[in-house]
N, C-alpha and C. Protein backbone atom coordinates (compact mmCIF):
# COMPACT_ATOMS: atom_id res chain seq x y z
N UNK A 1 6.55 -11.60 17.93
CA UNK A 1 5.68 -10.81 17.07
C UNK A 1 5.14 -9.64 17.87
N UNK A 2 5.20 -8.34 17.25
CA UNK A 2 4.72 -7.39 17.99
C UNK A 2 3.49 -6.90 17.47
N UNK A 3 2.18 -6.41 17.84
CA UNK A 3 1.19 -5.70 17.91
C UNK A 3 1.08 -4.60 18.00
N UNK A 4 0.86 -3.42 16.98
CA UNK A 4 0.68 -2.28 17.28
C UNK A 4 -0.70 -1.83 17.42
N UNK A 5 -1.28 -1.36 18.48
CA UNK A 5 -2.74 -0.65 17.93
C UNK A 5 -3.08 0.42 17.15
N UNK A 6 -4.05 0.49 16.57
CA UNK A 6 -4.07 1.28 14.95
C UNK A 6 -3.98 3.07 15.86
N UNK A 7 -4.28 3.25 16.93
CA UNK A 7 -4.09 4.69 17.57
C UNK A 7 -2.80 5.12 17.21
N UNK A 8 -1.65 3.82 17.82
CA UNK A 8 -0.16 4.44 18.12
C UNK A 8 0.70 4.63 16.21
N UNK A 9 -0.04 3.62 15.29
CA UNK A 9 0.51 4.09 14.29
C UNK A 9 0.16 5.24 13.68
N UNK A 10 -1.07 5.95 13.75
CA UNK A 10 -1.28 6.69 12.98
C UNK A 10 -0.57 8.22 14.52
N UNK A 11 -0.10 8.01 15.80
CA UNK A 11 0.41 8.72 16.50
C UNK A 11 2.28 8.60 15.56
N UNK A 12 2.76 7.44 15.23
CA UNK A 12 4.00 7.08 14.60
C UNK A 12 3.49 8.51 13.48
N UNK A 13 3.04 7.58 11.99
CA UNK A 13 2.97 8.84 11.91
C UNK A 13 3.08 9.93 11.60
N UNK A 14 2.47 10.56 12.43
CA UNK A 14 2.36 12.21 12.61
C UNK A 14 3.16 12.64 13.21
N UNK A 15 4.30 11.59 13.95
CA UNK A 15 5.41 12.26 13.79
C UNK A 15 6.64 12.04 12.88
N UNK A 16 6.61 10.78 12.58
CA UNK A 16 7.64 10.47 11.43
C UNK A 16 7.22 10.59 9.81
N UNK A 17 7.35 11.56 9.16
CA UNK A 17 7.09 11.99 8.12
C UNK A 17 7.75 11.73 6.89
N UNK A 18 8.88 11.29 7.32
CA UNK A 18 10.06 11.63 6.18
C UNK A 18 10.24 9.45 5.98
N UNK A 19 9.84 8.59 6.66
CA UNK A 19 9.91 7.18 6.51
C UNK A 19 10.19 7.11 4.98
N UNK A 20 10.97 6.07 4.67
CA UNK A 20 11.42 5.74 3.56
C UNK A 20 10.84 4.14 3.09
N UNK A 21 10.65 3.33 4.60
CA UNK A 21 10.34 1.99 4.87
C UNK A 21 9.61 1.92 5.87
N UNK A 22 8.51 1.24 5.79
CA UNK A 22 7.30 1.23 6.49
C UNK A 22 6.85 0.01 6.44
N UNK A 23 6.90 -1.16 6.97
CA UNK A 23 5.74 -2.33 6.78
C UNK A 23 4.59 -2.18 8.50
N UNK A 24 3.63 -2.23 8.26
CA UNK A 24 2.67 -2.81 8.83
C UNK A 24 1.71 -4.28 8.62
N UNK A 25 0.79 -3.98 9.68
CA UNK A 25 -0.06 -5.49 9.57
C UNK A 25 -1.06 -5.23 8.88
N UNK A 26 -2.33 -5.54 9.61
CA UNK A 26 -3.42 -5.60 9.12
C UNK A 26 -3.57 -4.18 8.93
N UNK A 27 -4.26 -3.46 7.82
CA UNK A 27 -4.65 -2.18 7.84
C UNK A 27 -5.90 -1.55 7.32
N UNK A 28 -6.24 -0.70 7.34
CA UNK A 28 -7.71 -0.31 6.70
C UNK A 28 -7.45 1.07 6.05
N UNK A 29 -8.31 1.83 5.43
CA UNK A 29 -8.95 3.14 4.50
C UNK A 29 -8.29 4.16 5.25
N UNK A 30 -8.89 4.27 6.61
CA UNK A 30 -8.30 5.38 7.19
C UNK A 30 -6.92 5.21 7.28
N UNK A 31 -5.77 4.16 7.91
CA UNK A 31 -4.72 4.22 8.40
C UNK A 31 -3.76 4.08 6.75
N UNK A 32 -4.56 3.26 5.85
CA UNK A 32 -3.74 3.88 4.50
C UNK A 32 -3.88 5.34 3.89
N UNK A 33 -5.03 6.23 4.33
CA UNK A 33 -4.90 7.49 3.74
C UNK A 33 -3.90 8.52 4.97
N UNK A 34 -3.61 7.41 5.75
CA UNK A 34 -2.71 8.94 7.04
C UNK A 34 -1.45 8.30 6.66
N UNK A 35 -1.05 7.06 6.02
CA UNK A 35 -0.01 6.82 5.32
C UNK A 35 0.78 7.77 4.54
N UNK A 36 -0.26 7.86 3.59
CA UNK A 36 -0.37 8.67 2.01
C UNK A 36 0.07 10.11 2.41
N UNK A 37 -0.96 10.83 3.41
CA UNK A 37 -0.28 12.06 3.57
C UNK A 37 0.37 12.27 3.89
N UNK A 38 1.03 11.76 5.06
CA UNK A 38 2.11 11.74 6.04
C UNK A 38 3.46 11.20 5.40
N UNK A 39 3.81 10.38 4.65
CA UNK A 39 4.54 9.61 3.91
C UNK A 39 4.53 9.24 2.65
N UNK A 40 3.74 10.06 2.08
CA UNK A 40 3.70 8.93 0.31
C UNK A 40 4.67 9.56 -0.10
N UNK A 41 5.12 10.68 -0.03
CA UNK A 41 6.32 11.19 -1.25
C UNK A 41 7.63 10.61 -1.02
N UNK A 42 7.59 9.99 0.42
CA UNK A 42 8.87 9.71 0.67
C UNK A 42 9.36 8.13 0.99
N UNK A 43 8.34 6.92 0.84
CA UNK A 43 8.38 5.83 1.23
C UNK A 43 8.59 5.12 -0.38
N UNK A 44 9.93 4.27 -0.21
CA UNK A 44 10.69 3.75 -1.11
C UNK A 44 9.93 2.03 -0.65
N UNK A 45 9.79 1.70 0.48
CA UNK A 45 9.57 0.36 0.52
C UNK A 45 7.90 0.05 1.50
N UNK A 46 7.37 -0.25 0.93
CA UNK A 46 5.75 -0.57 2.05
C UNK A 46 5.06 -1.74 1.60
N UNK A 47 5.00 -2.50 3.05
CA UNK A 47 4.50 -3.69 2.90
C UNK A 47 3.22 -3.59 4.14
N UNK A 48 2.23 -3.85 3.41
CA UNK A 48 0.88 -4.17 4.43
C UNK A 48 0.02 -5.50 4.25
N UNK A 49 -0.71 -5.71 5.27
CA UNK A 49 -2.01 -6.73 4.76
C UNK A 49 -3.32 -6.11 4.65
N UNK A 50 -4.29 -6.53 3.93
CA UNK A 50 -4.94 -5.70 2.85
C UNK A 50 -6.53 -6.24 3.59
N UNK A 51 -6.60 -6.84 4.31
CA UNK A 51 -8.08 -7.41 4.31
C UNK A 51 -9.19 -6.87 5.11
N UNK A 52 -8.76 -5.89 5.66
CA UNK A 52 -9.44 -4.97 6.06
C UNK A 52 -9.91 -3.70 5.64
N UNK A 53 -9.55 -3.53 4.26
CA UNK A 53 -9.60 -2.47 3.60
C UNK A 53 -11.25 -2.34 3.13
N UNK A 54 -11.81 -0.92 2.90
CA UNK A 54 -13.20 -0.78 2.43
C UNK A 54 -13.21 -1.04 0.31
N UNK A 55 -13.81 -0.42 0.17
CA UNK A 55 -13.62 -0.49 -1.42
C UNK A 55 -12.55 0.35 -1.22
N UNK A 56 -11.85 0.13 -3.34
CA UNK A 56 -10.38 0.53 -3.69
C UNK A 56 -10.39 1.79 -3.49
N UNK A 57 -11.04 2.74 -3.13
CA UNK A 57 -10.14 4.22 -2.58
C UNK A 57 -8.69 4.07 -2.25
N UNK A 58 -8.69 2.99 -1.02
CA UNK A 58 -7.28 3.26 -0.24
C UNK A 58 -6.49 2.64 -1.21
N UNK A 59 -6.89 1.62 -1.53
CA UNK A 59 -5.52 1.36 -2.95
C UNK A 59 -5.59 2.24 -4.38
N UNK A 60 -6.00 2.81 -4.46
CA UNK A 60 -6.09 4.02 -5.41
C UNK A 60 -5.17 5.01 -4.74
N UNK A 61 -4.99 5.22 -3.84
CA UNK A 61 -3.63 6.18 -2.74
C UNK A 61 -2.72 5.62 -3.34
N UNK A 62 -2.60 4.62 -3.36
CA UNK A 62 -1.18 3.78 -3.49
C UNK A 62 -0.56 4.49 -4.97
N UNK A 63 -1.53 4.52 -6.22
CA UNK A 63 -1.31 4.46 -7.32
C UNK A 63 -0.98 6.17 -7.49
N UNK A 64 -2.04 6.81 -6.65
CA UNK A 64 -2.02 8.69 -6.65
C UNK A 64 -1.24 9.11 -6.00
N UNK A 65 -0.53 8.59 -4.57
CA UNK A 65 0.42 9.13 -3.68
C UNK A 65 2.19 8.63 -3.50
N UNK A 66 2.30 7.35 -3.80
CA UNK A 66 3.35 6.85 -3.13
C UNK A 66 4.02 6.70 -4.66
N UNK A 67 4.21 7.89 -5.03
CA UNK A 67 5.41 7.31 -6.34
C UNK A 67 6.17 7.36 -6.85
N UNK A 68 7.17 7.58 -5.48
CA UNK A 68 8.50 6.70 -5.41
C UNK A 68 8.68 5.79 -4.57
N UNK A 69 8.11 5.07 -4.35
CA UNK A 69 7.75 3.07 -4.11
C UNK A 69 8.76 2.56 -5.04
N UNK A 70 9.43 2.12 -4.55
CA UNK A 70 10.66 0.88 -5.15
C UNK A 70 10.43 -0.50 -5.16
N UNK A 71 9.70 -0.81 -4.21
CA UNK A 71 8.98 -2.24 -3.15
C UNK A 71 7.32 -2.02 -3.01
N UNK A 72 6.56 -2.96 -3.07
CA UNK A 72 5.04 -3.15 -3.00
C UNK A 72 5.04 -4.38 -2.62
N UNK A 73 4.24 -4.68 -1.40
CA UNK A 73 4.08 -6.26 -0.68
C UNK A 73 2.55 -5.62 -0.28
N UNK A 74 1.71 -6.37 -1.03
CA UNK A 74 0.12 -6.06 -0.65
C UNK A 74 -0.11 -7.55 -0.18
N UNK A 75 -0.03 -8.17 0.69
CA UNK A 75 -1.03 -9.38 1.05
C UNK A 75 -2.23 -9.58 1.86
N UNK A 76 -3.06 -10.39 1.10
CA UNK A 76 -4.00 -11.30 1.96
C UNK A 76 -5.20 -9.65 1.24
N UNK A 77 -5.11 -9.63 0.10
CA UNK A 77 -6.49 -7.86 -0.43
C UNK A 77 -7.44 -8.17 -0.95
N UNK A 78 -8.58 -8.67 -0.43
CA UNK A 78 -9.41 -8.98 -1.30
C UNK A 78 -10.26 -8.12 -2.48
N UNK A 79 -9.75 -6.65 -1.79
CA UNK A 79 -9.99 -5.45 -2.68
C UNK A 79 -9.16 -5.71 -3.77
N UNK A 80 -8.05 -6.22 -3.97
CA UNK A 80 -7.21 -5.70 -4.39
C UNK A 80 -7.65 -6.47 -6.44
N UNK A 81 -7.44 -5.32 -7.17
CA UNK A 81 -8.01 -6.00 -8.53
C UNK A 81 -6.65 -6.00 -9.73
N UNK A 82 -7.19 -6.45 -11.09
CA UNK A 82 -6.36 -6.29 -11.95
C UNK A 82 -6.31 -4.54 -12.28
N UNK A 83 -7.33 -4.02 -12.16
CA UNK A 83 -7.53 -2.60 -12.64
C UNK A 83 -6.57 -1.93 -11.52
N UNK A 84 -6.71 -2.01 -10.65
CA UNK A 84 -6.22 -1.06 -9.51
C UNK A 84 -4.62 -1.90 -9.78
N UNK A 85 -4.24 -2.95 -10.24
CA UNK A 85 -2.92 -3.03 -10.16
C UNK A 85 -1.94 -3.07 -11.17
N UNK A 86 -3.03 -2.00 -12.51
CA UNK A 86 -2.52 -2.11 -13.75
C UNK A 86 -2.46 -0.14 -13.44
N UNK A 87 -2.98 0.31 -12.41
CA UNK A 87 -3.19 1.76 -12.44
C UNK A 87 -1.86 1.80 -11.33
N UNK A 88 -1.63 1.01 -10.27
CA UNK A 88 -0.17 0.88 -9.53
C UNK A 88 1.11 1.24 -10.47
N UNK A 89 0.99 0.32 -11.58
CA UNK A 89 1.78 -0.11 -12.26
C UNK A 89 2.42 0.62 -13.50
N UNK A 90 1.10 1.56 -13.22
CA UNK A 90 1.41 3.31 -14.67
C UNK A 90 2.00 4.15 -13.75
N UNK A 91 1.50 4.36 -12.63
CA UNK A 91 2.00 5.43 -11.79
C UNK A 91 3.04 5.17 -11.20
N UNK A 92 3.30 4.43 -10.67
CA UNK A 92 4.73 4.11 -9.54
C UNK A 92 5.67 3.19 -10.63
N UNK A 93 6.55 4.57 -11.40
CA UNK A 93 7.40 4.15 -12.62
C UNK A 93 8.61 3.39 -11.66
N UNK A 94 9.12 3.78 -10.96
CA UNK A 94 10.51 3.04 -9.87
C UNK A 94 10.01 2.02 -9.02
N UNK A 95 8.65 1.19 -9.58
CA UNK A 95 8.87 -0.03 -8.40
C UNK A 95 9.34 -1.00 -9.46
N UNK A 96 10.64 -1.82 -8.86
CA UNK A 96 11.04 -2.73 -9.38
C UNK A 96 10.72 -4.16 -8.82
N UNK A 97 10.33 -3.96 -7.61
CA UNK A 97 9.69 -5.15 -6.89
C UNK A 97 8.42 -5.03 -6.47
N UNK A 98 7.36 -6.23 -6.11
CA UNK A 98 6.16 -6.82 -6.61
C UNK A 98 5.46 -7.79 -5.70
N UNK A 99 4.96 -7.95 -4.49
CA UNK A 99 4.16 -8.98 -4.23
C UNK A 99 2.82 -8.98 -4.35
N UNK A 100 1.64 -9.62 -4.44
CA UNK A 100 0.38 -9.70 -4.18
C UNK A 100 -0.28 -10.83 -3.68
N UNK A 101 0.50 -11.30 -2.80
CA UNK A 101 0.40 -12.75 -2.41
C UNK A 101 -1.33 -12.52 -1.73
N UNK A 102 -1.58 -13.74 -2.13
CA UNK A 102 -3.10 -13.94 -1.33
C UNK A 102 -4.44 -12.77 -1.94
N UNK A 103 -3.88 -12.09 -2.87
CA UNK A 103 -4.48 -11.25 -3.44
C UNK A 103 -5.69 -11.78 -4.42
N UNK A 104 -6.64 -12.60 -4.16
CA UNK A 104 -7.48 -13.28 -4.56
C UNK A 104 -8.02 -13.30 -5.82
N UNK A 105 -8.36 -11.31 -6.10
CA UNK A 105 -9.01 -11.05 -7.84
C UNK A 105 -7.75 -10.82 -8.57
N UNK A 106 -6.60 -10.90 -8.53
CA UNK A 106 -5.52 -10.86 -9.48
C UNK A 106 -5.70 -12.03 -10.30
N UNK A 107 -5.99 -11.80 -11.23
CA UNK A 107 -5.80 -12.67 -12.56
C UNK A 107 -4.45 -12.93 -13.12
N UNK A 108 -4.10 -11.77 -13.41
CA UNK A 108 -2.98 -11.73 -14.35
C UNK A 108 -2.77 -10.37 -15.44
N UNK A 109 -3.85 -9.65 -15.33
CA UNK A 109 -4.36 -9.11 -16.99
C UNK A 109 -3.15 -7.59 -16.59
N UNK A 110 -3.00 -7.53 -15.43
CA UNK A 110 -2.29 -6.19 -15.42
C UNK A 110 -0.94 -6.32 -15.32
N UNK A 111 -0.54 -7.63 -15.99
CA UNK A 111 1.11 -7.60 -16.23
C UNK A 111 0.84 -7.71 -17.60
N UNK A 112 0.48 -7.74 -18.38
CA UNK A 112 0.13 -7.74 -19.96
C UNK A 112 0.71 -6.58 -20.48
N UNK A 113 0.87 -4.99 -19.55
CA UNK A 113 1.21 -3.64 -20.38
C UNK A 113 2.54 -3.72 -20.96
């Protein structure tokens, strides 16, 4: 298992711009909004863990920036809600795949559309 410290990814990056596939670990607000700029137009697959995140701003990126996302693996978000994953789910028309494992406030209500 490797460890990255949150310095060298957001150094990754600012230089790799064009990523298509991206998973990380644990992440937070800031290192998902240097995601977003750096990469949202162009990342087809992103998988993170969510439990470090502040309120849904940074998953609100997800729904405003990354949408052409093919793949979504959010685990372990306690941010993470039905609202914010019914607003994923309008915007990012090409994701055909889906996790929210460990995602605690998921009910259900935002697969209903």
């Amino acid at each position: 298992k490797c460890e990255i410290e949150e310095e060298y990814y957001h150094k990754i990056l600012g230089t790799c711009t064009s990523l298509q596939t991206l998973q990380i670990g644990i992440t937070n607000d800031t290192l998902l909004k240097n995601v977003a700029s750096s990469n949202g137009s162009t990342l087809n697959v992103f998988s993170f863990v969510g439990n470090r995140l502040g309120p849904s701003k940074g998953l609100k990126l997800i729904a405003d920036s990354f949408l052409a996302l093919t793949s979504l693996t959010i685990k372990d978000c306690d941010k993470m809600s039905d609202k914010i994953l019914d607003t994923i789910l309008r915007n990012c028309s090409n994701l055909t795949a889906l996790s929210v494992a460990g995602c605690k406030k998921i009910k259900g209500s935002g697969f209903k559309s």
